[in-house]
Protein backbone atom coordinates (compact mmCIF):
# COMPACT_ATOMS: atom_id res chain seq x y z
CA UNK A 1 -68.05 8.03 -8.90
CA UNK A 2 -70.71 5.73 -9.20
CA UNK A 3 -68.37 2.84 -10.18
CA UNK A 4 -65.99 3.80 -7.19
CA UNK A 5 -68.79 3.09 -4.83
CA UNK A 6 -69.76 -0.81 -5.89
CA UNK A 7 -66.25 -1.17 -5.90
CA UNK A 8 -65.27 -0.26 -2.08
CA UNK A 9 -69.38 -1.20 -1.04
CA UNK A 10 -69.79 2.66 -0.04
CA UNK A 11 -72.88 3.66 -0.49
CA UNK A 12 -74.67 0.30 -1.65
CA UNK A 13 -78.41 1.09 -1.19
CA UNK A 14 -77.78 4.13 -3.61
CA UNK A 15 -75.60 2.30 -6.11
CA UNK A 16 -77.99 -0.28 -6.22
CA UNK A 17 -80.60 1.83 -7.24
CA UNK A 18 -78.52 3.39 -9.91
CA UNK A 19 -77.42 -0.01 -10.92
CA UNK A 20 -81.01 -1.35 -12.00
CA UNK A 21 -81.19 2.21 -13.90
CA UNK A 22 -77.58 2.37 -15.87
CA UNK A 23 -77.29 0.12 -19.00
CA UNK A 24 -73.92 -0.93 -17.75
CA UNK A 25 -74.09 -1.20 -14.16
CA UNK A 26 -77.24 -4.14 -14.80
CA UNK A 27 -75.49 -5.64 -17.10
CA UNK A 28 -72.39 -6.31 -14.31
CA UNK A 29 -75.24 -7.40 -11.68
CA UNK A 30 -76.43 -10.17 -14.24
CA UNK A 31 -72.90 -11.17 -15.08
CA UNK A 32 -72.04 -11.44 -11.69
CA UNK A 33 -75.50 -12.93 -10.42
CA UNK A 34 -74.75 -15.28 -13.20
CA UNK A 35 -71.46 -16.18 -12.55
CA UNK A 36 -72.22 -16.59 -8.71
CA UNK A 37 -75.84 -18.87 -9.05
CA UNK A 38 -73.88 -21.35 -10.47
CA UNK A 39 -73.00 -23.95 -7.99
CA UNK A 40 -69.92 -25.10 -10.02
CA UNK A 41 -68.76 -21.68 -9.98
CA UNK A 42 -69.08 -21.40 -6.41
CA UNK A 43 -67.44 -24.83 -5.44
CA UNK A 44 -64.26 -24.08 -7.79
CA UNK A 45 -64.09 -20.63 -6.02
CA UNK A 46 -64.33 -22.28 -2.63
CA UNK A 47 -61.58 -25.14 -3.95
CA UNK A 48 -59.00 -22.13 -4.74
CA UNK A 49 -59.70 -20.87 -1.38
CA UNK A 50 -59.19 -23.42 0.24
CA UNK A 51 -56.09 -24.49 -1.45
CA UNK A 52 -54.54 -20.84 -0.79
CA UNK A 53 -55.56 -21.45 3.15
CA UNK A 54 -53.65 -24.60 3.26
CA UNK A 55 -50.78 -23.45 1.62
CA UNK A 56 -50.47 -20.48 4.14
CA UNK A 57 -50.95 -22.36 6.98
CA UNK A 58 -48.69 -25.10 5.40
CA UNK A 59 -46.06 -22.19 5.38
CA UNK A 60 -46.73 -20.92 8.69
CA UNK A 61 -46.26 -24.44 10.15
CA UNK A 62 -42.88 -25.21 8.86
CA UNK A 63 -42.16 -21.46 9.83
CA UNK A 64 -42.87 -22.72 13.43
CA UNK A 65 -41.22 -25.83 13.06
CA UNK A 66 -37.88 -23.63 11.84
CA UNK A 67 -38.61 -21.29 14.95
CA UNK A 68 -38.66 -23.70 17.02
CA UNK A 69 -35.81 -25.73 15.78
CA UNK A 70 -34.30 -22.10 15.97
CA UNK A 71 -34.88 -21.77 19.42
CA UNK A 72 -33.56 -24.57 20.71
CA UNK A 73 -30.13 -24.45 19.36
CA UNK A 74 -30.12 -21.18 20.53
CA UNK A 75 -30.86 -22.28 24.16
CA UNK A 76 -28.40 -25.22 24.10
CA UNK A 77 -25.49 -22.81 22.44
CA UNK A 78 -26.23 -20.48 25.32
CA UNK A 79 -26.28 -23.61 27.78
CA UNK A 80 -22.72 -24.21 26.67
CA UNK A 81 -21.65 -20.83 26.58
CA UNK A 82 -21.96 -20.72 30.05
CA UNK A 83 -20.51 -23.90 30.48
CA UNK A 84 -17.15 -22.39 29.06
CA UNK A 85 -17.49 -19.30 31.48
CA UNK A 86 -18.33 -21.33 34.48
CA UNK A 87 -15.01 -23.03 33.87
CA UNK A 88 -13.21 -20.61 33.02
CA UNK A 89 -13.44 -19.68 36.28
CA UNK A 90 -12.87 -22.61 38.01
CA UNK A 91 -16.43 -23.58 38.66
CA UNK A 92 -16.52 -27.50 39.73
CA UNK A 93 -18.71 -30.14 36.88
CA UNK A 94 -21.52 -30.81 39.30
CA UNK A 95 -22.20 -26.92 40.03
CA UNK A 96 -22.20 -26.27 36.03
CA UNK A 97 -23.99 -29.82 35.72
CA UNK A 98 -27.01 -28.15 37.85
CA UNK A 99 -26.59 -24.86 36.42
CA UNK A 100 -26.57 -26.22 32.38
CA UNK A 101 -28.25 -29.58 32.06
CA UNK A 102 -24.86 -30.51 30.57
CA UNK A 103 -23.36 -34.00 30.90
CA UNK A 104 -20.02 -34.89 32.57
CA UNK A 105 -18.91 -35.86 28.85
CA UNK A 106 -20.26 -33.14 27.48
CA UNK A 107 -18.26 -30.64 29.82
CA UNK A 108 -15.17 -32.54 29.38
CA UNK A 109 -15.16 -31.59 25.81
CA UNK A 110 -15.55 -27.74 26.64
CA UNK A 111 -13.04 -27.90 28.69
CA UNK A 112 -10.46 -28.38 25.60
CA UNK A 113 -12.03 -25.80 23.44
């Protein structure tokens, strides 16, 4: 019980107390007050953090890049799927021109597939 309260922080003021009291408990304070005074310790702790920041938000960057990249071939696919439906029925170049951003050229080709 006592150890299940400085593990979730419940409780501190009271496990505190019982910490400078139990044998083992103090002996965990010094170990950790030891471990944490030292300014090396410290820096190499912040240095893993940081490096597992940067690699998340390296991750989450390309995963924008690829959602992006995602998006737009989505858009122009559905740009010339409409293209194809606009001539299928019979719809003139310059109305699916203004309607799709599509070229002449690129039209032309649809209009074999």
């Amino acid at each position: 019980m006592m150890w299940g309260g400085y593990v979730t922080s419940k409780g501190v003021d009271i496990v505190s107390e019982l910490m400078t009291q139990d044998k083992v408990f103090a002996e965990v304070m010094k170990t950790e007050n030891d471990y944490w005074g030292n300014s090396r310790n410290r820096y190499i702790q912040y240095l893993e953090e940081k490096h597992e920041r940067d690699a998340l938000s390296a991750i989450t960057s390309a995963e924008r890049r690829g959602e992006a990249k995602g998006l737009a071939k989505g858009k122009a696919e559905g740009k010339v799927e409409i293209a194809k439906n606009l001539l299928s029925l019979g719809v003139d170049y310059e109305t699916i021109i203004k309607a799709t951003g599509l070229s002449v050229t690129e039209i032309e080709s649809l209009r074999d597939k």
